[in-house]
PDB file of N, CA and C in Angstrom:
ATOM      1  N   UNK A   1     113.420 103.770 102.706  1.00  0.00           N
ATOM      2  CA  UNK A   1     113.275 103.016 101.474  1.00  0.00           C
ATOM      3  C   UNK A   1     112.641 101.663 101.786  1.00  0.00           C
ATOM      4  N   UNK A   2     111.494 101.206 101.023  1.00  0.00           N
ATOM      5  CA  UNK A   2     110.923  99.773 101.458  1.00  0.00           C
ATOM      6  C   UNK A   2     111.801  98.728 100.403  1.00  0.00           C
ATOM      7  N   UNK A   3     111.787  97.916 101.199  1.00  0.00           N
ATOM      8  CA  UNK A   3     112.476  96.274 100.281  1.00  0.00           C
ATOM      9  C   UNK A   3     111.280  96.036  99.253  1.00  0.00           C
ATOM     10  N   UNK A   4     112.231  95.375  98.523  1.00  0.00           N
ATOM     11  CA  UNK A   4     111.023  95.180  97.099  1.00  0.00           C
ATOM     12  C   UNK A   4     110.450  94.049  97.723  1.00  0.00           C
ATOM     13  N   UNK A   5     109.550  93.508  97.273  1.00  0.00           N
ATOM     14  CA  UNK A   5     108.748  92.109  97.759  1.00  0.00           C
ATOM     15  C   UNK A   5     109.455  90.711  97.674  1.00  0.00           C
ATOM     16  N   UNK A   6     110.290  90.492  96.702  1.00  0.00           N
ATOM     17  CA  UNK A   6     111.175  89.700  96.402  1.00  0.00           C
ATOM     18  C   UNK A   6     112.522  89.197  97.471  1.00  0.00           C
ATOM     19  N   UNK A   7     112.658  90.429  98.256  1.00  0.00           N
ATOM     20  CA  UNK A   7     113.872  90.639  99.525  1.00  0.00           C
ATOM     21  C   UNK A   7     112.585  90.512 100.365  1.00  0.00           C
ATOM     22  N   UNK A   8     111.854  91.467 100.689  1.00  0.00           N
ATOM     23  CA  UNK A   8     110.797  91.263 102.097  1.00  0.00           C
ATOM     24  C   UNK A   8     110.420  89.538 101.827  1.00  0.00           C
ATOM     25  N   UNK A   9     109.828  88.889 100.996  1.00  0.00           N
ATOM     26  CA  UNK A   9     109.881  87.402 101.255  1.00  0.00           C
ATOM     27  C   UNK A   9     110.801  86.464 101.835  1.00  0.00           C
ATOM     28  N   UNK A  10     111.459  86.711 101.149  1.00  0.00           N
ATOM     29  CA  UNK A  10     113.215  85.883 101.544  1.00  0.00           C
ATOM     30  C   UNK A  10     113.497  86.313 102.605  1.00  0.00           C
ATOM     31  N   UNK A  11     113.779  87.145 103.575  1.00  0.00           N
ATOM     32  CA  UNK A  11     113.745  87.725 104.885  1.00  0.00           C
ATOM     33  C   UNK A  11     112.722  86.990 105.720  1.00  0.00           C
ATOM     34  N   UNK A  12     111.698  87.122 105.319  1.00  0.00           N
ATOM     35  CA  UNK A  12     110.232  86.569 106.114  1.00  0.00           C
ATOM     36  C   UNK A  12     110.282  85.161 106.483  1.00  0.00           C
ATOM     37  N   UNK A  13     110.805  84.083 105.289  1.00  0.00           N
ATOM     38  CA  UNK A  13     110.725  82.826 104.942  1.00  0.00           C
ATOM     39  C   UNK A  13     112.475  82.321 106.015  1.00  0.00           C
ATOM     40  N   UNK A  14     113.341  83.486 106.039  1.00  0.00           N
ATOM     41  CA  UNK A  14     114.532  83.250 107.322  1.00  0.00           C
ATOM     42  C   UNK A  14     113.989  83.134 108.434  1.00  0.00           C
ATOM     43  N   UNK A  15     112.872  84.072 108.355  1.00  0.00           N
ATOM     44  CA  UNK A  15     113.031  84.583 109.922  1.00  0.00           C
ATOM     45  C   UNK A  15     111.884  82.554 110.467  1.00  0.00           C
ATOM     46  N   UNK A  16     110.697  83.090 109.453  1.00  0.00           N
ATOM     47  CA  UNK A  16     109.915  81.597 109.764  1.00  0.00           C
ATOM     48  C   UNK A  16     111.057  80.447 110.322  1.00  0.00           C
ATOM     49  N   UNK A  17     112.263  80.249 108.890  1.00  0.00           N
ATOM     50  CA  UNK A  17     112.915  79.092 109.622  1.00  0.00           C
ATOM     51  C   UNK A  17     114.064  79.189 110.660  1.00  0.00           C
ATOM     52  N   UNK A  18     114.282  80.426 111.394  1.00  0.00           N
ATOM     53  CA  UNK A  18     114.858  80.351 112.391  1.00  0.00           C
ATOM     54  C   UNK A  18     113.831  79.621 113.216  1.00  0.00           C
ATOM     55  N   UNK A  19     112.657  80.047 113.381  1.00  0.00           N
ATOM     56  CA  UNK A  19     112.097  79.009 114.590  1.00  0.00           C
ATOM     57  C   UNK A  19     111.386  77.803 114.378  1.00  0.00           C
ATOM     58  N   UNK A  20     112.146  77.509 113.296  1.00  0.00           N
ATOM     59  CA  UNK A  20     111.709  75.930 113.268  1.00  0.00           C
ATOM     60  C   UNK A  20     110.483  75.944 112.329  1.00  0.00           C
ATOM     61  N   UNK A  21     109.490  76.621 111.716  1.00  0.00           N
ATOM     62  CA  UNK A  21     108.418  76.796 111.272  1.00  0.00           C
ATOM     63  C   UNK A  21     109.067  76.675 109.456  1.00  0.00           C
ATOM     64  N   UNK A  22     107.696  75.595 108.624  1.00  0.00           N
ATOM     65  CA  UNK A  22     108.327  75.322 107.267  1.00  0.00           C
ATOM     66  C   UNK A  22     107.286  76.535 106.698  1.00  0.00           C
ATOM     67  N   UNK A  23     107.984  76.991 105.648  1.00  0.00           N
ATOM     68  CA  UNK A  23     107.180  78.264 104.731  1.00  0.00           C
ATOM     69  C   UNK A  23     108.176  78.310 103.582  1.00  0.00           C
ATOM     70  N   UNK A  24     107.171  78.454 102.800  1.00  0.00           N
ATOM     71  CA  UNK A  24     107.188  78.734 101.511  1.00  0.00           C
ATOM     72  C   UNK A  24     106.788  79.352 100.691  1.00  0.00           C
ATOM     73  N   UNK A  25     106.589  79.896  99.241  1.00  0.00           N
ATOM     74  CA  UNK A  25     106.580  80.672  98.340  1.00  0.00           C
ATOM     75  C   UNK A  25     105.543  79.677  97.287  1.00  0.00           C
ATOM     76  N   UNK A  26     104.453  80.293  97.326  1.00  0.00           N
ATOM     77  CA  UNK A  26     103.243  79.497  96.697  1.00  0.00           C
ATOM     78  C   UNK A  26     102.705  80.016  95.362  1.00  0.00           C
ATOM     79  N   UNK A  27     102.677  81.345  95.211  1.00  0.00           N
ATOM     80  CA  UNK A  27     103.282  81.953  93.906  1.00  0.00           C
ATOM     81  C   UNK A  27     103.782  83.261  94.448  1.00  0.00           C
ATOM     82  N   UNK A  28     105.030  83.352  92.341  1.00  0.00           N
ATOM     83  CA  UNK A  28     105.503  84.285  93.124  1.00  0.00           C
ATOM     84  C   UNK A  28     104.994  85.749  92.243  1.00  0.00           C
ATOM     85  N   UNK A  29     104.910  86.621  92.704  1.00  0.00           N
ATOM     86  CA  UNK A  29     104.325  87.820  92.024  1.00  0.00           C
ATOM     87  C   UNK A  29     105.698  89.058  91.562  1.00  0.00           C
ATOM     88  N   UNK A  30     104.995  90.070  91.402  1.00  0.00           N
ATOM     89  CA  UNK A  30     106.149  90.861  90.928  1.00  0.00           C
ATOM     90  C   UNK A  30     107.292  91.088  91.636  1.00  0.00           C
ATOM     91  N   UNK A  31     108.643  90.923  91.473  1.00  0.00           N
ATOM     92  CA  UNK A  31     109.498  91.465  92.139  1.00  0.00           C
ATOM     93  C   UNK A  31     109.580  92.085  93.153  1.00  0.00           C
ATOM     94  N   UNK A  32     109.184  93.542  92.225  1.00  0.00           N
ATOM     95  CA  UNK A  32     109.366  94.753  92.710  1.00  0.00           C
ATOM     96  C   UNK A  32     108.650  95.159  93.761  1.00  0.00           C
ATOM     97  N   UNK A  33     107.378  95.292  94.030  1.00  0.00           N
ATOM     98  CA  UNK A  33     106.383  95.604  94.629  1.00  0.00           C
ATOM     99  C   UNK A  33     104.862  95.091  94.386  1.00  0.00           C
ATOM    100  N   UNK A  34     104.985  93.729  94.415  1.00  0.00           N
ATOM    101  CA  UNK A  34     103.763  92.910  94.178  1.00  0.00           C
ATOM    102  C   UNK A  34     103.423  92.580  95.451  1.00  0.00           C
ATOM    103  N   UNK A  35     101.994  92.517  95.854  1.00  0.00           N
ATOM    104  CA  UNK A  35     101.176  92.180  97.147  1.00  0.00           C
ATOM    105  C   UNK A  35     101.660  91.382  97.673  1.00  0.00           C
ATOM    106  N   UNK A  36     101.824  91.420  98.569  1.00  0.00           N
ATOM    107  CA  UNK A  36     102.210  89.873  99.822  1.00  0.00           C
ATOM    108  C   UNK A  36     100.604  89.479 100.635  1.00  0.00           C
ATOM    109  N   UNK A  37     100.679  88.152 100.225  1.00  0.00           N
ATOM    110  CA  UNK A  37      99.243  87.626 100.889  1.00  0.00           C
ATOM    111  C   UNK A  37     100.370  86.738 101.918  1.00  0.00           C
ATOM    112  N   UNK A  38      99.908  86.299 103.103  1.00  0.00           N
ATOM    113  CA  UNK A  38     100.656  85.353 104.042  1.00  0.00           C
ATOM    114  C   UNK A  38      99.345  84.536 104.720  1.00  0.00           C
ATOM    115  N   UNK A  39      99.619  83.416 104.072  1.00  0.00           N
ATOM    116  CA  UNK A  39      98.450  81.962 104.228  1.00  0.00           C
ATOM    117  C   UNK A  39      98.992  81.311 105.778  1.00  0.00           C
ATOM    118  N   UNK A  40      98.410  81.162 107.076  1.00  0.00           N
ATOM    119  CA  UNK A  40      99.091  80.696 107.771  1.00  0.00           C
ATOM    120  C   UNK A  40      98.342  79.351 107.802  1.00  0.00           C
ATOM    121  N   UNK A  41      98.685  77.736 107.841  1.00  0.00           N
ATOM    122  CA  UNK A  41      98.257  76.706 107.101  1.00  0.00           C
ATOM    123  C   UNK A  41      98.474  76.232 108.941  1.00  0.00           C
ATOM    124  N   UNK A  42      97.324  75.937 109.291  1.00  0.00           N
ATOM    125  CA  UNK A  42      97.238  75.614 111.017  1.00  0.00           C
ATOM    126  C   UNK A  42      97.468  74.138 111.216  1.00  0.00           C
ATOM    127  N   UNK A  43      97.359  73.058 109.762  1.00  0.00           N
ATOM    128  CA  UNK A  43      97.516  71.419 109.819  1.00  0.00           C
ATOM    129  C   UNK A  43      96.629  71.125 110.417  1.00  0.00           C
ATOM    130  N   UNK A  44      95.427  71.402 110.366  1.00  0.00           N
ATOM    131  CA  UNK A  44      94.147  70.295 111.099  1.00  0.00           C
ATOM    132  C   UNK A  44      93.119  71.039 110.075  1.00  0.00           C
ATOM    133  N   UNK A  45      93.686  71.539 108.794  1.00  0.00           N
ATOM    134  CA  UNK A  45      92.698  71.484 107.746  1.00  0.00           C
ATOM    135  C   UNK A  45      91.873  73.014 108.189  1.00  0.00           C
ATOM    136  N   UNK A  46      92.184  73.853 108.886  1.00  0.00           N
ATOM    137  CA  UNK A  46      91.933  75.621 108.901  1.00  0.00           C
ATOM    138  C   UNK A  46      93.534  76.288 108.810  1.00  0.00           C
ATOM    139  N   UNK A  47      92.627  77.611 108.499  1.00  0.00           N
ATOM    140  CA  UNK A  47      94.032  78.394 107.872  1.00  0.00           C
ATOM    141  C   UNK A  47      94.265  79.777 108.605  1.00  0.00           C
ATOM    142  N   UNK A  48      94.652  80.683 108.410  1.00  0.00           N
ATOM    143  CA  UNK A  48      94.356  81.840 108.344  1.00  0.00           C
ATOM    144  C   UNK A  48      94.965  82.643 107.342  1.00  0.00           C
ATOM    145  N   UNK A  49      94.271  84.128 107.265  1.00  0.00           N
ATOM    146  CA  UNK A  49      94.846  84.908 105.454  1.00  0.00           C
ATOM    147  C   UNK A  49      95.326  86.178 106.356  1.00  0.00           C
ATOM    148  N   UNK A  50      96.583  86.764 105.553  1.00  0.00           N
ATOM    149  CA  UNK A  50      96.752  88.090 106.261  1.00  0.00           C
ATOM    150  C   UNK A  50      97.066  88.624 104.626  1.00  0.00           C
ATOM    151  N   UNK A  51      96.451  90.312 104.369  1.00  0.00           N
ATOM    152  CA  UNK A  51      96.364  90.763 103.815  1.00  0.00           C
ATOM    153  C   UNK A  51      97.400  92.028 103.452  1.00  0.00           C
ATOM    154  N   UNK A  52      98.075  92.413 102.422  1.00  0.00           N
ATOM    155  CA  UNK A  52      98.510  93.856 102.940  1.00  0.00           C
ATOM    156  C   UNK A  52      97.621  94.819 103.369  1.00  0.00           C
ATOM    157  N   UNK A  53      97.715  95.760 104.553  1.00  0.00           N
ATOM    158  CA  UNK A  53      96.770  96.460 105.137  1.00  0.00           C
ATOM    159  C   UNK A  53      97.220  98.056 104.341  1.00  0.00           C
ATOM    160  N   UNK A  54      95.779  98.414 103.903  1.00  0.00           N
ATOM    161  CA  UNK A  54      96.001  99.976 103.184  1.00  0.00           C
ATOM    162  C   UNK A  54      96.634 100.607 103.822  1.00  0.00           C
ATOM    163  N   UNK A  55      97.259 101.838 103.013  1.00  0.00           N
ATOM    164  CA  UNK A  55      98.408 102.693 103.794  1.00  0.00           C
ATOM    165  C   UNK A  55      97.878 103.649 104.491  1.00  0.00           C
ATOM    166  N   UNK A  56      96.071 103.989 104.302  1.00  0.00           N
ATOM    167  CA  UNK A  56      95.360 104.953 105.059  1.00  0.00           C
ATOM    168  C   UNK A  56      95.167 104.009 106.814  1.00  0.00           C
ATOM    169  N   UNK A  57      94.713 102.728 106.930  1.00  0.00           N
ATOM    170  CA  UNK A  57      94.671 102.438 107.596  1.00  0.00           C
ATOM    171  C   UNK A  57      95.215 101.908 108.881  1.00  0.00           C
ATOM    172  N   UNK A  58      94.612 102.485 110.240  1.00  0.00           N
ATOM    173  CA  UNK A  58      95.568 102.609 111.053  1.00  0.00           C
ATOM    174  C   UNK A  58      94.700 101.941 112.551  1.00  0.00           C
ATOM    175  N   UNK A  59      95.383 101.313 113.281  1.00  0.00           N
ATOM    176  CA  UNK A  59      94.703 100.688 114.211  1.00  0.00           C
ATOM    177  C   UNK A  59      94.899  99.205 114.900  1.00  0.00           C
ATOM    178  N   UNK A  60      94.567  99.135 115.547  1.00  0.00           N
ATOM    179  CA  UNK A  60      94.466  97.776 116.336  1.00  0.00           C
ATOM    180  C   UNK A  60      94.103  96.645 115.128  1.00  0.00           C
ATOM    181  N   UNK A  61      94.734  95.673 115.717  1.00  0.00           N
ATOM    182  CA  UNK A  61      94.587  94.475 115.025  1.00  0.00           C
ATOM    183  C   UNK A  61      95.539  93.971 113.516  1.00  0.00           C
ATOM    184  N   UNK A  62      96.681  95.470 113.119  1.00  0.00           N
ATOM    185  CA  UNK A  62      97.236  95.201 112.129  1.00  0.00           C
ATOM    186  C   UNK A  62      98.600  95.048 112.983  1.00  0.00           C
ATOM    187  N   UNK A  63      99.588  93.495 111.854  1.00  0.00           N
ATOM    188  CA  UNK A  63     100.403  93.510 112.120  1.00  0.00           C
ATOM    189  C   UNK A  63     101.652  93.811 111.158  1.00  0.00           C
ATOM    190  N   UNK A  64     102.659  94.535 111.533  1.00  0.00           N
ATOM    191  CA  UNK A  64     103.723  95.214 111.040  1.00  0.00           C
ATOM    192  C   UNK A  64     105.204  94.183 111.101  1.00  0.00           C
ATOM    193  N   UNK A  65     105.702  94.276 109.594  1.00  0.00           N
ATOM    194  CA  UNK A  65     107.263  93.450 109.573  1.00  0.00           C
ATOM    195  C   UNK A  65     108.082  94.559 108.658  1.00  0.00           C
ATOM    196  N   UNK A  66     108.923  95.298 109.492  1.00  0.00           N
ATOM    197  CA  UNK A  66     109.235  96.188 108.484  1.00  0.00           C
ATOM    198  C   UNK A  66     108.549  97.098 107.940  1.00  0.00           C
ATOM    199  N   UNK A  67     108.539  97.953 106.721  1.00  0.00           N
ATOM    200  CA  UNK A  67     107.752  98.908 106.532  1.00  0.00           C
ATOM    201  C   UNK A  67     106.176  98.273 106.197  1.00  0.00           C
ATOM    202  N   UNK A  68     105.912  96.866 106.088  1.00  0.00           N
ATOM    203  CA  UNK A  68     104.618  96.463 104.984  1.00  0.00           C
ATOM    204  C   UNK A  68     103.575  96.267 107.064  1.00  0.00           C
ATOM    205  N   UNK A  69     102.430  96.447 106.473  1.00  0.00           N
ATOM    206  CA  UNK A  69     101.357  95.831 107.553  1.00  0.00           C
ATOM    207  C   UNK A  69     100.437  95.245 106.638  1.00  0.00           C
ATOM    208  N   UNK A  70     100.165  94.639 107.756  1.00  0.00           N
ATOM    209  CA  UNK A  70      99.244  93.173 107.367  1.00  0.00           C
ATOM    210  C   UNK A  70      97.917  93.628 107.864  1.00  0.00           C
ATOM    211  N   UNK A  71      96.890  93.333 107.442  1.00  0.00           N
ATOM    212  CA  UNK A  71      95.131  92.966 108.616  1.00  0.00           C
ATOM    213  C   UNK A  71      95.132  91.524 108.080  1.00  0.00           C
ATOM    214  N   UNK A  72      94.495  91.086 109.152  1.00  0.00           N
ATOM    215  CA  UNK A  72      93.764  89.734 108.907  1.00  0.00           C
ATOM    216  C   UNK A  72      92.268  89.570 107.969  1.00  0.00           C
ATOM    217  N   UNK A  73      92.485  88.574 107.429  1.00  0.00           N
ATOM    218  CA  UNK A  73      91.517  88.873 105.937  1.00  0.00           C
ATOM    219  C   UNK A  73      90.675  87.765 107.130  1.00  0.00           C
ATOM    220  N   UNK A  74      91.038  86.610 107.108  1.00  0.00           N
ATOM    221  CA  UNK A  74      90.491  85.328 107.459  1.00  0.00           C
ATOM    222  C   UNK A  74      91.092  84.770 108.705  1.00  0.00           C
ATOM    223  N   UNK A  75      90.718  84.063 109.443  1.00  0.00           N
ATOM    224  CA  UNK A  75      91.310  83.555 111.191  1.00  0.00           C
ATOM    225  C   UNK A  75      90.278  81.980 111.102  1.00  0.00           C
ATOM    226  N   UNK A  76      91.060  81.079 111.493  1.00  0.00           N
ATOM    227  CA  UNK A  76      90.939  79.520 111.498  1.00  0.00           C
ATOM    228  C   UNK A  76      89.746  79.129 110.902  1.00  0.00           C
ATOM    229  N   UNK A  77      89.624  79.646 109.263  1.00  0.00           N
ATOM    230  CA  UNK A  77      88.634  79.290 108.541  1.00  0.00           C
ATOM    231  C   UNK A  77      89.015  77.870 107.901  1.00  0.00           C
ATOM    232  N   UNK A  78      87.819  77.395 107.195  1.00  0.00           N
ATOM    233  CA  UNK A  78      88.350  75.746 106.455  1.00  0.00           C
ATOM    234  C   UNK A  78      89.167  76.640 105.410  1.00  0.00           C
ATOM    235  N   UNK A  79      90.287  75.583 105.486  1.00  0.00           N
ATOM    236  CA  UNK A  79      91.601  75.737 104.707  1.00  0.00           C
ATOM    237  C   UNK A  79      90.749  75.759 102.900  1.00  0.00           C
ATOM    238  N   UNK A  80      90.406  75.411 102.509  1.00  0.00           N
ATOM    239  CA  UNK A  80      89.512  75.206 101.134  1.00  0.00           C
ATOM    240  C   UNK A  80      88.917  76.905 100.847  1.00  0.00           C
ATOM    241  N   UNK A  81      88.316  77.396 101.948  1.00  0.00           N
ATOM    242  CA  UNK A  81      87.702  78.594 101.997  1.00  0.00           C
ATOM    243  C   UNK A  81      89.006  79.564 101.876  1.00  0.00           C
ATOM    244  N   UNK A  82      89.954  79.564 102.810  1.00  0.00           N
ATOM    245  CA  UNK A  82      91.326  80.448 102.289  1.00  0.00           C
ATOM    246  C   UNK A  82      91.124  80.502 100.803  1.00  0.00           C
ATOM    247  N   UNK A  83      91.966  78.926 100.617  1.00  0.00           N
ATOM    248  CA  UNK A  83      92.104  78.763  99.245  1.00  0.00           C
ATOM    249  C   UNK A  83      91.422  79.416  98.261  1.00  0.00           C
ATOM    250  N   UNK A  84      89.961  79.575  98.223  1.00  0.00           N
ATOM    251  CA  UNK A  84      89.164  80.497  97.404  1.00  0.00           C
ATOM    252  C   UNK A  84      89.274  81.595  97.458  1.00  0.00           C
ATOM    253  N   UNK A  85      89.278  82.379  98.664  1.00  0.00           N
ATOM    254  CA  UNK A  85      89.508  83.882  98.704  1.00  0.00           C
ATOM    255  C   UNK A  85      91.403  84.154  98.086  1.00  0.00           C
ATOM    256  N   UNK A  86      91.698  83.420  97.797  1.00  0.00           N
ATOM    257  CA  UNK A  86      93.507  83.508  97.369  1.00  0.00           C
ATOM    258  C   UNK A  86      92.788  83.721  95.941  1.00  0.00           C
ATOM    259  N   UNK A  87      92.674  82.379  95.121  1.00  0.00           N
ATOM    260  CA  UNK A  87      92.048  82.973  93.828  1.00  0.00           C
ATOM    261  C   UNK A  87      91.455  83.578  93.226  1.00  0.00           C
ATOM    262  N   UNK A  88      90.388  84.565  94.009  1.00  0.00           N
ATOM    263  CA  UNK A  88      89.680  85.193  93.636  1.00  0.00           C
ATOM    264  C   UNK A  88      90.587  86.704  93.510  1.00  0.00           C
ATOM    265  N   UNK A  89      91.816  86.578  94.653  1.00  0.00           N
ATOM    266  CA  UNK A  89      92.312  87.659  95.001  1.00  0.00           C
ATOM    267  C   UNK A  89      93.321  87.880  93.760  1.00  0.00           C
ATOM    268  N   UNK A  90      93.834  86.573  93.471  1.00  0.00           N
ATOM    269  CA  UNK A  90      94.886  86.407  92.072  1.00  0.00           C
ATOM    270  C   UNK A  90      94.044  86.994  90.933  1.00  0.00           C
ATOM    271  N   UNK A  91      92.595  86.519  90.858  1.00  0.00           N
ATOM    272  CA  UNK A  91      91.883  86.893  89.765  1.00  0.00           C
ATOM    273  C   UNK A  91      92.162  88.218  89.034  1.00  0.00           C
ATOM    274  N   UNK A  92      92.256  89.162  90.414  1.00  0.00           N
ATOM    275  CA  UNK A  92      92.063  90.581  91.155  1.00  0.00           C
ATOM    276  C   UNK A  92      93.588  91.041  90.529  1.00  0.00           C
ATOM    277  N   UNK A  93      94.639  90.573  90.750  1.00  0.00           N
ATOM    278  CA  UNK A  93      95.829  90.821  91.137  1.00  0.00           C
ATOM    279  C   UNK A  93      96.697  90.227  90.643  1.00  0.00           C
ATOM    280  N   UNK A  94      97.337  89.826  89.751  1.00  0.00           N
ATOM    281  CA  UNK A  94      97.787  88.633  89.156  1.00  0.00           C
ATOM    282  C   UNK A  94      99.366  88.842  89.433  1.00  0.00           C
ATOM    283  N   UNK A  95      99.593  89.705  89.659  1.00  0.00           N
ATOM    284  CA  UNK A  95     100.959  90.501  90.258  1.00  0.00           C
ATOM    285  C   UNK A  95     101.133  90.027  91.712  1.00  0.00           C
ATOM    286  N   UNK A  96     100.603  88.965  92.625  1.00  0.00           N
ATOM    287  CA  UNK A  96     100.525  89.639  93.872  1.00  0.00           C
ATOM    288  C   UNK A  96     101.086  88.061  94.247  1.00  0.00           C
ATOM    289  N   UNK A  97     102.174  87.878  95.811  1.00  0.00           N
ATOM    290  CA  UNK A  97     102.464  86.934  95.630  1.00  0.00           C
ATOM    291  C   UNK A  97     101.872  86.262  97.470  1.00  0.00           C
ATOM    292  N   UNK A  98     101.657  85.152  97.193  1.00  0.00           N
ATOM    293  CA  UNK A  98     101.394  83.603  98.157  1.00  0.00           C
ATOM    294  C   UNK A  98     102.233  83.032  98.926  1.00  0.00           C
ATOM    295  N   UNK A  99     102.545  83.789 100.428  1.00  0.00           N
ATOM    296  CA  UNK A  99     103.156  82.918 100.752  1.00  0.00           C
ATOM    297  C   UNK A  99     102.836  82.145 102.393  1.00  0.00           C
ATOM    298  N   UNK A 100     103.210  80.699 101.954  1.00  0.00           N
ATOM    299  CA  UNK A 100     102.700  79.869 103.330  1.00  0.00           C
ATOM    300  C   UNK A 100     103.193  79.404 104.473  1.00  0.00           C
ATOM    301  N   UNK A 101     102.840  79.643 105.258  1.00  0.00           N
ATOM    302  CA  UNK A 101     103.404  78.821 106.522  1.00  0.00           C
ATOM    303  C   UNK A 101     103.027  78.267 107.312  1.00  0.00           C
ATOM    304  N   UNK A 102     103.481  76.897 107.593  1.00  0.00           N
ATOM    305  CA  UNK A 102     102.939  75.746 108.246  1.00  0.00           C
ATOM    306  C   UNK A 102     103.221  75.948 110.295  1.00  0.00           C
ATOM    307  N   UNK A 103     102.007  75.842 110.576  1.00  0.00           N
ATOM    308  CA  UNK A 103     102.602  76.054 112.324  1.00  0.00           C
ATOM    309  C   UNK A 103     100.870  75.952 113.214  1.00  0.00           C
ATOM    310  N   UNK A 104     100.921  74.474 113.757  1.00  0.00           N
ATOM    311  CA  UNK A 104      99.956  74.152 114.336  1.00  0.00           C
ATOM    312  C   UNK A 104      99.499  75.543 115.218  1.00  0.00           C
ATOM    313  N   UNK A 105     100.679  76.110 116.071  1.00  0.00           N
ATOM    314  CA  UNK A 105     100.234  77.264 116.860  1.00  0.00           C
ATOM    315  C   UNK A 105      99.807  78.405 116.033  1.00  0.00           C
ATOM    316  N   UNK A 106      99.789  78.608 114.763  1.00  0.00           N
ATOM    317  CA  UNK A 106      99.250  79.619 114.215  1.00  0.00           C
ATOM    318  C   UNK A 106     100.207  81.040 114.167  1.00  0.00           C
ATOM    319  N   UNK A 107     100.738  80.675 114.600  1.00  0.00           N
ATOM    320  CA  UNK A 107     102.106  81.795 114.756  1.00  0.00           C
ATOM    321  C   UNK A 107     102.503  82.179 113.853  1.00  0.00           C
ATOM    322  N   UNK A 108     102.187  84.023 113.500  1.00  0.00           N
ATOM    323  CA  UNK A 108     102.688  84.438 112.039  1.00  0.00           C
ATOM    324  C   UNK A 108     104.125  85.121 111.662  1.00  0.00           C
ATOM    325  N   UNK A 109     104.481  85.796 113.142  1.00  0.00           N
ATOM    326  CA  UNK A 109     105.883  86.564 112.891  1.00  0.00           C
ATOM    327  C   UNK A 109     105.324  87.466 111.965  1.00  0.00           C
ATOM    328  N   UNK A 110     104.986  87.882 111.684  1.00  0.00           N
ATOM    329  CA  UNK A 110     104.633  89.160 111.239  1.00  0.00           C
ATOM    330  C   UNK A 110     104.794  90.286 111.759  1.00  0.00           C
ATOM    331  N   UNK A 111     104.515  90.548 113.510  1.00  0.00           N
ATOM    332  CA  UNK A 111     104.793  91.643 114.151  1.00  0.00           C
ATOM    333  C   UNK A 111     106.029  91.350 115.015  1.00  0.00           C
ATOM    334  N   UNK A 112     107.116  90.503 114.008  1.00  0.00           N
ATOM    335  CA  UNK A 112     108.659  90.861 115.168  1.00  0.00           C
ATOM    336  C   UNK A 112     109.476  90.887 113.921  1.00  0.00           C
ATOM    337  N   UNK A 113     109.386  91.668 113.101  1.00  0.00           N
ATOM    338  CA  UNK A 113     110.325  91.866 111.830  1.00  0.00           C
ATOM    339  C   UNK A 113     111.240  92.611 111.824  1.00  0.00           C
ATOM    340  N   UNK A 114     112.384  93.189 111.003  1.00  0.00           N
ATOM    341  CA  UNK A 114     113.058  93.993 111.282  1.00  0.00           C
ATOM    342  C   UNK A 114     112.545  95.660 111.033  1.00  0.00           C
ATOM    343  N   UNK A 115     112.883  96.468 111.694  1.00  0.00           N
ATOM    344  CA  UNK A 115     112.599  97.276 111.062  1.00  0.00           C
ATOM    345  C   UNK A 115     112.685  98.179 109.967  1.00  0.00           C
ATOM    346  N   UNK A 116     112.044  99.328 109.457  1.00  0.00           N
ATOM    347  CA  UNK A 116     112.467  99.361 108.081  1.00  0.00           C
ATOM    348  C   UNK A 116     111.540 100.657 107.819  1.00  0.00           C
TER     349      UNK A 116
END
């Protein structure tokens, strides 16, 4: 059974502040099963975007928290440029939710989640 998006956030946003890392909830989308975008905000003004990764797709470079995987949309682009590909994606998706985390090292936790 997958966690609705609403529990997989709140889980995600623990695990961030067990190690000290600030994250937050930038919008929030459906409950139930609305997209998880994860903005990683690097503080020298680049970002990176992780995407939910399709359920056909399989391979190197995606990272897994639980049942959801991620690909990387974007990697230490200007933070402004994230920002655009987020709205365009909301445009897309209006259901789908934003969430950020601040960590000079870029460190997403994404691939040490529980399993699921």
């Amino acid at each position: 059974m997958r966690l609705t998006s609403s529990v997989w956030v709140s889980a995600y946003l623990r695990r961030c502040q067990t190690e000290g890392v600030f994250g937050a909830v930038v919008r929030k989308g459906a409950a139930e099963a609305g997209a998880i975008f994860v903005k990683i905000n690097r503080l020298d003004g680049s970002a990176d975007l992780f995407a939910p990764a399709p359920q056909a797709l399989e391979g190197e470079g995606l990272l897994a928290w639980g049942s959801r995987r991620f690909e990387p949309l974007m990697t230490a682009e200007p933070e402004a440029d994230v920002d655009a590909r987020l709205a365009r994606e909301r445009d897309f998706d209006p259901d789908l939710w934003v969430v950020e985390i601040e960590d000079r090292a870029a460190r997403t936790f994404l691939d040490e989640g529980p399993e699921g």
